[in-house]
C-alpha atoms as a PDB file:
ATOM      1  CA  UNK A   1       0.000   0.000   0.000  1.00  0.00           C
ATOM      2  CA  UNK A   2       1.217   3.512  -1.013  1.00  0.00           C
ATOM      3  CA  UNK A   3       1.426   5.780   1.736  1.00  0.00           C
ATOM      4  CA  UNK A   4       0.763   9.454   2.067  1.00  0.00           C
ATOM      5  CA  UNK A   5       2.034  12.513   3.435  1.00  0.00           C
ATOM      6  CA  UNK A   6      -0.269  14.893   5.139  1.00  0.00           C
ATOM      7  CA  UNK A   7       0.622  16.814   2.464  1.00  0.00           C
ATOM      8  CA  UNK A   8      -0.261  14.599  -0.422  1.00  0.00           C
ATOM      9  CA  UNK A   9      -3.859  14.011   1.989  1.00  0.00           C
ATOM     10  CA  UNK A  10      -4.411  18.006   1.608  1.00  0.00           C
ATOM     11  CA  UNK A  11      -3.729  18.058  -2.121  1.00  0.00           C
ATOM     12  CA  UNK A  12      -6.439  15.163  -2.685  1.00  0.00           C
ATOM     13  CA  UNK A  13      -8.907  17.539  -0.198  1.00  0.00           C
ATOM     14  CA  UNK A  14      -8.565  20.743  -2.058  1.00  0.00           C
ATOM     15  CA  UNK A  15     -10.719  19.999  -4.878  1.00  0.00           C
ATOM     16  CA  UNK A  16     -13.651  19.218  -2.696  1.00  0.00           C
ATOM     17  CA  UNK A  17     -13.019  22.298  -0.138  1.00  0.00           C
ATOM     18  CA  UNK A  18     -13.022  24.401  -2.988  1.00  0.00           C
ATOM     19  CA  UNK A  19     -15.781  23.007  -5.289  1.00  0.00           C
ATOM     20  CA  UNK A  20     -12.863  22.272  -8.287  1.00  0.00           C
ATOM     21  CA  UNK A  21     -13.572  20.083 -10.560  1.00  0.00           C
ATOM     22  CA  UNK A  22     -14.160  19.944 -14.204  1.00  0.00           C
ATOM     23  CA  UNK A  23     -17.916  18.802 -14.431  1.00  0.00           C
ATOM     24  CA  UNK A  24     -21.024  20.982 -14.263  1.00  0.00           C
ATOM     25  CA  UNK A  25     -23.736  17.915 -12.936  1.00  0.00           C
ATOM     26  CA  UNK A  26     -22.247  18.090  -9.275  1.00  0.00           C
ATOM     27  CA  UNK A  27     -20.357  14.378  -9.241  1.00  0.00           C
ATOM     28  CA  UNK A  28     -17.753  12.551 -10.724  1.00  0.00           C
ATOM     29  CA  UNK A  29     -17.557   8.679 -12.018  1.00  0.00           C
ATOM     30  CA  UNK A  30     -14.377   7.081 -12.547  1.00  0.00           C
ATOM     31  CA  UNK A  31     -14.475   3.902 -13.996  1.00  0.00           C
ATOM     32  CA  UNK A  32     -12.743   0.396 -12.860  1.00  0.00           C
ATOM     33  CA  UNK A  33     -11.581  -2.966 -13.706  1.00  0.00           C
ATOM     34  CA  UNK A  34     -13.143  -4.638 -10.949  1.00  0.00           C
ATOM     35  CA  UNK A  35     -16.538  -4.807  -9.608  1.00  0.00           C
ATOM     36  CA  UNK A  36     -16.855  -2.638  -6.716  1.00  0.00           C
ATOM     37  CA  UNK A  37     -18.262   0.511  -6.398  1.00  0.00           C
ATOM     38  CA  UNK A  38     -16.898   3.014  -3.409  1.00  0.00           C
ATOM     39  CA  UNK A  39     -19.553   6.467  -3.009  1.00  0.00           C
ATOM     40  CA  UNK A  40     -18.895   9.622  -1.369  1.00  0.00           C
ATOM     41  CA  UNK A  41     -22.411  11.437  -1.629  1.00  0.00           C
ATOM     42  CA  UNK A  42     -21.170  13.895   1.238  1.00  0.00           C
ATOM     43  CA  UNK A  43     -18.159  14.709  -0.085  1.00  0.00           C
ATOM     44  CA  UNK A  44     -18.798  18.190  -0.353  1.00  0.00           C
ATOM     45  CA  UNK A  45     -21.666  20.334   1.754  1.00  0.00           C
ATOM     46  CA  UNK A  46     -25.313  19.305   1.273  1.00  0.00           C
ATOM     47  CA  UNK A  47     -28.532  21.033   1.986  1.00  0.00           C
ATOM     48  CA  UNK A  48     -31.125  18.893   3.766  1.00  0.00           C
ATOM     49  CA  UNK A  49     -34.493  19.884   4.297  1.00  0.00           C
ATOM     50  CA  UNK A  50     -33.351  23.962   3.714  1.00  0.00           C
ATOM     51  CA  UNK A  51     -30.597  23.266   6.532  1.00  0.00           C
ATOM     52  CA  UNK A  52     -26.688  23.355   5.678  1.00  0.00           C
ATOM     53  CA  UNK A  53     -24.483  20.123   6.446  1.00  0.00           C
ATOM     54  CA  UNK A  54     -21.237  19.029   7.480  1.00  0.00           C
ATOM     55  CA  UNK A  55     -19.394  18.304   4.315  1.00  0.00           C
ATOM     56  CA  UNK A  56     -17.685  15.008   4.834  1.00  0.00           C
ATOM     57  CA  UNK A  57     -14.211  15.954   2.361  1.00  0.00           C
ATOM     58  CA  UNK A  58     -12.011  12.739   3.537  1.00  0.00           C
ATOM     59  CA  UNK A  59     -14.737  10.434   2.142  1.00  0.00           C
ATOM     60  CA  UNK A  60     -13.561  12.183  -1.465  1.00  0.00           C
ATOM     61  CA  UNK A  61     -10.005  11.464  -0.903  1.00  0.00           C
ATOM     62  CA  UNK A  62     -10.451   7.644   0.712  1.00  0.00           C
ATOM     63  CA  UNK A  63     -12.597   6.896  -2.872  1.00  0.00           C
ATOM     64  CA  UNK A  64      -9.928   8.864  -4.964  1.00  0.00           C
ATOM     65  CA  UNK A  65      -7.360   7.137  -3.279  1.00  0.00           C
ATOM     66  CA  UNK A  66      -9.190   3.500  -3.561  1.00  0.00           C
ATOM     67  CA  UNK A  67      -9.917   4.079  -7.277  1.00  0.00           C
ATOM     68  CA  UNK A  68      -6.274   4.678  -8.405  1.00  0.00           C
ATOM     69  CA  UNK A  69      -4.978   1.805  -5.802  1.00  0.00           C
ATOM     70  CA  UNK A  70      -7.357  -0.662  -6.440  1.00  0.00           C
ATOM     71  CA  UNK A  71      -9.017   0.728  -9.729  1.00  0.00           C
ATOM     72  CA  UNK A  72     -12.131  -0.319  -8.267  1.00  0.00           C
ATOM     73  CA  UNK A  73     -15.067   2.135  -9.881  1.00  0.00           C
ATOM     74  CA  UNK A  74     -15.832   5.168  -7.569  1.00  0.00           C
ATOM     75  CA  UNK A  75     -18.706   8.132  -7.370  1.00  0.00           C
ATOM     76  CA  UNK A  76     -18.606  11.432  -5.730  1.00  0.00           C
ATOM     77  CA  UNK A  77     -20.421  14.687  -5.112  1.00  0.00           C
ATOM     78  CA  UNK A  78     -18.326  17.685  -6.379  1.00  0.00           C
ATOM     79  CA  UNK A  79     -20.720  20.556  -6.112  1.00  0.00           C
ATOM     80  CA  UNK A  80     -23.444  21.386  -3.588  1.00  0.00           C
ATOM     81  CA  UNK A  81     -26.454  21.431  -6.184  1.00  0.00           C
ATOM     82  CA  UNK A  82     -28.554  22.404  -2.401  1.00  0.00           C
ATOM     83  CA  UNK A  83     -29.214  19.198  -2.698  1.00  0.00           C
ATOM     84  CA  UNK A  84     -28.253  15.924  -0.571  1.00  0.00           C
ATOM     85  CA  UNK A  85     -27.686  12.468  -2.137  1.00  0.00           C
ATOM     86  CA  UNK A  86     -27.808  10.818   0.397  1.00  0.00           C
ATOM     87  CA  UNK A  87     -31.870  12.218   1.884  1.00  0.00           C
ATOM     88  CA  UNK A  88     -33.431  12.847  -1.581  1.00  0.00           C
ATOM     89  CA  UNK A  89     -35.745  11.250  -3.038  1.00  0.00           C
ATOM     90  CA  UNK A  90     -34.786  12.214  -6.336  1.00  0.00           C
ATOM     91  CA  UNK A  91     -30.956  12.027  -6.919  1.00  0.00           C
ATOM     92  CA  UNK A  92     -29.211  12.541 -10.544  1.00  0.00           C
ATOM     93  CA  UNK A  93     -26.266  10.744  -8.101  1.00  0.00           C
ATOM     94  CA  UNK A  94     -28.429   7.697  -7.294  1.00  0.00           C
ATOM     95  CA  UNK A  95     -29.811   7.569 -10.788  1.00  0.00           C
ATOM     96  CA  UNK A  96     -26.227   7.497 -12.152  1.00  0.00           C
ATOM     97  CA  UNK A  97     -24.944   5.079  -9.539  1.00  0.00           C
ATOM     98  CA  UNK A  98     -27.519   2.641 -10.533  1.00  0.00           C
ATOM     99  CA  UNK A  99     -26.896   2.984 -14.484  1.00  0.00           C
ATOM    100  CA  UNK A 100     -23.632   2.599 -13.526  1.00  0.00           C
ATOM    101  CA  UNK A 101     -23.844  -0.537 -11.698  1.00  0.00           C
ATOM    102  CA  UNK A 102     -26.182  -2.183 -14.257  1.00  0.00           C
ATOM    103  CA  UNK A 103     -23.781  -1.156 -17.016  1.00  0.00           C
ATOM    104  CA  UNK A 104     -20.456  -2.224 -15.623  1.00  0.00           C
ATOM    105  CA  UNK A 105     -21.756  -5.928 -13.661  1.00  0.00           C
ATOM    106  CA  UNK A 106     -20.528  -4.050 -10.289  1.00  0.00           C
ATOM    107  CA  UNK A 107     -21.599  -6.743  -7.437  1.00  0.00           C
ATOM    108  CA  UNK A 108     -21.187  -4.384  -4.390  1.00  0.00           C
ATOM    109  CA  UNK A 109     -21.498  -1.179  -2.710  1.00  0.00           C
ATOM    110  CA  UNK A 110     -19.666   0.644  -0.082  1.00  0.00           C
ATOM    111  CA  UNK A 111     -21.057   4.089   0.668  1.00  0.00           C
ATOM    112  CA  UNK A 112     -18.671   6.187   2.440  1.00  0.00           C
ATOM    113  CA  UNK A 113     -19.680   8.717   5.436  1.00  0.00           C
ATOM    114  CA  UNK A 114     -17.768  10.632   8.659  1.00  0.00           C
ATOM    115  CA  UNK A 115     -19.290  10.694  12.104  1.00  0.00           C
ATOM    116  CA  UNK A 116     -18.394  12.771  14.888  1.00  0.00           C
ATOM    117  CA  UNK A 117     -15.598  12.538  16.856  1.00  0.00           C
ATOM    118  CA  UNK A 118     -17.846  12.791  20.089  1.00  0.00           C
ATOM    119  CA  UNK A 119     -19.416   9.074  18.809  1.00  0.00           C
ATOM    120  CA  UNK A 120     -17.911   6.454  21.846  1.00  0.00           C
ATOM    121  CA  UNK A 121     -16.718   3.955  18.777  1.00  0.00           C
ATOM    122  CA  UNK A 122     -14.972   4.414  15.295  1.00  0.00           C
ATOM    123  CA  UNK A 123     -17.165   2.562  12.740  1.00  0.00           C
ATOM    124  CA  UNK A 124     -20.682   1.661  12.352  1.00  0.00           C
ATOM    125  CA  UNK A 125     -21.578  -0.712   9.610  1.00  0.00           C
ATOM    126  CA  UNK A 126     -24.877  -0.026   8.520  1.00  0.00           C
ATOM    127  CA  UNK A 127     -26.752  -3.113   6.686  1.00  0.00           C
ATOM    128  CA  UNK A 128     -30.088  -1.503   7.328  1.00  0.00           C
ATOM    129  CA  UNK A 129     -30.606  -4.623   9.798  1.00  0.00           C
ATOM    130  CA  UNK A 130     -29.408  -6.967   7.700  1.00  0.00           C
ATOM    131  CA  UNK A 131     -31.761  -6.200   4.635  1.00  0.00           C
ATOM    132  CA  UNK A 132     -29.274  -4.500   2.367  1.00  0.00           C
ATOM    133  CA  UNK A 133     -27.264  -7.666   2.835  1.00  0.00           C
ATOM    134  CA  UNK A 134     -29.749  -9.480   1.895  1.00  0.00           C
ATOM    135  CA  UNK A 135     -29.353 -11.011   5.679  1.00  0.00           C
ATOM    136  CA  UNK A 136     -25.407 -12.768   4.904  1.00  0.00           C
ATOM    137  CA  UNK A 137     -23.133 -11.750   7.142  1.00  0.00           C
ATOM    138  CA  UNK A 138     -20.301 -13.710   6.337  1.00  0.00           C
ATOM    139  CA  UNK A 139     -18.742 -10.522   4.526  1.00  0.00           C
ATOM    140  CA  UNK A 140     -19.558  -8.058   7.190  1.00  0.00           C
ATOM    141  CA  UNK A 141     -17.634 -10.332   9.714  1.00  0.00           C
ATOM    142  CA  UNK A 142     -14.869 -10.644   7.643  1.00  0.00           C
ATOM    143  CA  UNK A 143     -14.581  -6.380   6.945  1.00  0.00           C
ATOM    144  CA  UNK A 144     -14.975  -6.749  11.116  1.00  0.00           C
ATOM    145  CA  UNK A 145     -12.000  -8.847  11.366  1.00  0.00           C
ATOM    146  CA  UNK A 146     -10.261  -6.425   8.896  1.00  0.00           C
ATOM    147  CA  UNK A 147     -10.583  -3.663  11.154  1.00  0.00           C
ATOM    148  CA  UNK A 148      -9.716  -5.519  13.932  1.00  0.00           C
ATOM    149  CA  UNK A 149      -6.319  -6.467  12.158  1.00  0.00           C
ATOM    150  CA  UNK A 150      -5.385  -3.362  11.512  1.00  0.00           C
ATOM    151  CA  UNK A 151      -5.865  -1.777  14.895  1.00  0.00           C
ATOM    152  CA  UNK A 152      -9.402  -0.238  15.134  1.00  0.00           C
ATOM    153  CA  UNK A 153     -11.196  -2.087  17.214  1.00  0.00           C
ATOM    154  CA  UNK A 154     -14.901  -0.153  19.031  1.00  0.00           C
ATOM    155  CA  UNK A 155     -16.531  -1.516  15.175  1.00  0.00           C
ATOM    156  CA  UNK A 156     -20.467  -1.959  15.506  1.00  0.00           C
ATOM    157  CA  UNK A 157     -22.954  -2.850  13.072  1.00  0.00           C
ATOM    158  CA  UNK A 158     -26.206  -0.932  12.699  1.00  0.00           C
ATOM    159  CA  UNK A 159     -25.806   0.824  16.053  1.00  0.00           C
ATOM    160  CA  UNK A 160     -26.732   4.125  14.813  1.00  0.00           C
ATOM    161  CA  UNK A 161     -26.445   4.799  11.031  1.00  0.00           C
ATOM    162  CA  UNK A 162     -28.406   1.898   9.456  1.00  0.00           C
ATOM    163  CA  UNK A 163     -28.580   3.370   6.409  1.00  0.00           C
ATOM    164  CA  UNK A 164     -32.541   1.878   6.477  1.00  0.00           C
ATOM    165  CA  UNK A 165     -34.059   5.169   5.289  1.00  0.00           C
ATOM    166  CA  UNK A 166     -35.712   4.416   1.912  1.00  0.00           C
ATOM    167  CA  UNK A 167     -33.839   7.136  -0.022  1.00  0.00           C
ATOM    168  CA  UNK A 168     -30.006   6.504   1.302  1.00  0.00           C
ATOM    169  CA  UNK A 169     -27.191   5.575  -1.434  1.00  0.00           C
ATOM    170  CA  UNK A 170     -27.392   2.343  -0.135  1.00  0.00           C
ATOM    171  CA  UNK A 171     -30.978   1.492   0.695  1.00  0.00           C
ATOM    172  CA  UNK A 172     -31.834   3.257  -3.001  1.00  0.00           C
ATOM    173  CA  UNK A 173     -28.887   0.592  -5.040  1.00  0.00           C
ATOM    174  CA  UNK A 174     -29.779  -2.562  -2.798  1.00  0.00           C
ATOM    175  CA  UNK A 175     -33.493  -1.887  -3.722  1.00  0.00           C
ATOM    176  CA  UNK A 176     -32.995  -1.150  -7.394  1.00  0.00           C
ATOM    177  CA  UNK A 177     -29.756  -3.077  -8.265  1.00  0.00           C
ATOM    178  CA  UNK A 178     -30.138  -6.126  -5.665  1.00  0.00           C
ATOM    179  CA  UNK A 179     -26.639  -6.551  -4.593  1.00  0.00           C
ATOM    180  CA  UNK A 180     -25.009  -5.852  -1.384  1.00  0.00           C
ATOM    181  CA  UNK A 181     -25.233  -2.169  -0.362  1.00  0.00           C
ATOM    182  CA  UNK A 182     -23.383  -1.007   3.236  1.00  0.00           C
ATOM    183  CA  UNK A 183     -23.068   2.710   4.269  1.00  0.00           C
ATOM    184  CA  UNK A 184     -20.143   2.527   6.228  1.00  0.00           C
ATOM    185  CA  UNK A 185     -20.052   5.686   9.136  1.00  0.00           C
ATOM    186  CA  UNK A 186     -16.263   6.205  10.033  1.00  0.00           C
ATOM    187  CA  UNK A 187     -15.122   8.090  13.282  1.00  0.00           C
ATOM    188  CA  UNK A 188     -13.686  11.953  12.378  1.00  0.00           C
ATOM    189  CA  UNK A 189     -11.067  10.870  15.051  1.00  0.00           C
ATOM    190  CA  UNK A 190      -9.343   8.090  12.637  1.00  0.00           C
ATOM    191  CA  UNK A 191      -9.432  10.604   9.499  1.00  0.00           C
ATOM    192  CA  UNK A 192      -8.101  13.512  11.092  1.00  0.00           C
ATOM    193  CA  UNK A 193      -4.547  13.908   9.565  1.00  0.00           C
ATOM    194  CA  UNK A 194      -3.965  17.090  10.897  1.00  0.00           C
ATOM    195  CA  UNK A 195      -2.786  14.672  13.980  1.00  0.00           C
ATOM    196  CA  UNK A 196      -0.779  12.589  11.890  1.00  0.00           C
ATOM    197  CA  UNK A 197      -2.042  10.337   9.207  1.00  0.00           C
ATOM    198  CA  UNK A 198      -1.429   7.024  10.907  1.00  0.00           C
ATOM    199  CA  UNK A 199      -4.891   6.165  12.080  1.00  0.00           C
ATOM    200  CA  UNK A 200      -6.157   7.187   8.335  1.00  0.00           C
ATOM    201  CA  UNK A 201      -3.614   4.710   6.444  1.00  0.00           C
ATOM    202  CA  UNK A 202      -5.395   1.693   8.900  1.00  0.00           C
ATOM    203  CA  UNK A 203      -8.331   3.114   7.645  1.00  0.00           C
ATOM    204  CA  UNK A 204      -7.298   2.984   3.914  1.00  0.00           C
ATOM    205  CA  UNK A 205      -5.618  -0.402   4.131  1.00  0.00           C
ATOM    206  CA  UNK A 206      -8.920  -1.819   5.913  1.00  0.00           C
ATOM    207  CA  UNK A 207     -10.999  -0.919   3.050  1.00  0.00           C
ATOM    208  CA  UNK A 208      -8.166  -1.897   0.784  1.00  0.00           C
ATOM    209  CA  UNK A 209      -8.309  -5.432   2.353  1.00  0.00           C
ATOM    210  CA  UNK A 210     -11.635  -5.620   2.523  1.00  0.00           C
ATOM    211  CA  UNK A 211     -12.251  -4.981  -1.207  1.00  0.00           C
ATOM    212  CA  UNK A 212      -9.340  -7.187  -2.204  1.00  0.00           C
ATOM    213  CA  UNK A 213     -11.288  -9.473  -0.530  1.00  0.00           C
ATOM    214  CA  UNK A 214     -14.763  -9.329  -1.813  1.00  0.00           C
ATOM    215  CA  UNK A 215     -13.190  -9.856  -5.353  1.00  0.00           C
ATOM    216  CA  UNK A 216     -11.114 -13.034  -4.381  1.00  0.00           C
ATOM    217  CA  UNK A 217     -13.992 -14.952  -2.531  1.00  0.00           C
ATOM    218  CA  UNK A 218     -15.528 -17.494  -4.574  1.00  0.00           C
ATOM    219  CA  UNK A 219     -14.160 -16.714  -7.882  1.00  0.00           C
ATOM    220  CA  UNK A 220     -15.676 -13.103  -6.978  1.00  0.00           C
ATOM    221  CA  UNK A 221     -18.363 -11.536  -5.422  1.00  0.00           C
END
């Protein structure tokens, strides 16, 4: 695994702070060679319900990141349209994520999202109870063990962010696409590389791992 300076880190940020890129519908697809799919619907500020949100930026740079490690194929907001991908019901985002999935034979999701630092563990795994993993948790124990191996341990699944509500990312592809959708909630405290970007590279490798792994089980996913 490649690792980066906290200055490389801020580089990949910058774009998404400042609303860069060159595309005028508000996201980006880049396209892969294997068949996962990594989103970032918060990776710039959304507007939900007329009320201004956190922008989750690090969730840009982990997919970036993932995409030209793995080349696994990767979606994410660059614009604030005053809209929120992950709440509405209507989403150009979602709608694109699913042609894009149906297109390319992608097999699995993993939605990307920060919590707050206050939270009293680092990741919640939301499966929407089980149903937007169809109810197998052989994976989800294995991403588990993952995290455990590479020091982040207080890992829960569906404790808070479930990702249930009709109209998330992942609720929206599991329903329309029927594959495996999570919306995994990471603790601020493990992305914060203004402390030193240890804690983010055992975030990176985990998802590293755990993607290298859904596409060596069983001939694939």
């Amino acid at each position: 695994m490649k690792l980066y300076s906290k200055n490389d880190l801020e580089q990949f940020e910058k774009p998404f702070v400042e609303e860069n890129f060159n595309n005028t519908i508000g996201h980006e697809i880049l396209e892969g060679s294997i068949p996962v799919l990594v989103s970032a619907p918060h990776s710039v500020p959304q507007l939900r319900e007329g009320k201004y949100k956190q922008p989750e930026y690090r969730t840009g740079v982990l997919a970036q990141i993932l995409h030209n490690q793995l080349d696994c194929y990767t979606i994410y907001k660059t614009k604030n349209n005053n809209d929120d991908a992950n709440y509405d019901p209507v989403s150009s985002y979602k709608n694109d994520a699913i042609k894009l999935i149906n297109n390319h034979g992608i097999k699995y999701l993993i939605d990307l999202h920060i919590m707050s630092q206050n939270r009293e563990f680092h990741v919640d795994i939301g499966t929407a109870r089980g149903r937007n993993i169809n109810n197998d948790y052989k994976n989800i124990e294995k991403l588990i063990q993952i995290f455990h191996s590479n020091n982040i341990y207080q890992v829960e699944i569906d404790r808070i962010f479930t990702g249930a509500y009709p109209h998330t990312v992942s609720s929206t592809i599991w329903k329309n696409c029927h594959i495996p959708a999570i919306q995994l909630e990471i603790n601020w405290v493990l992305l914060d590389f203004d402390k030193g970007t240890r804690s983010f590279h055992f975030v990176l490798k985990s998802l590293m791992e755990y993607i290298e792994y859904l596409i060596q089980i069983d001939g694939g996913i």
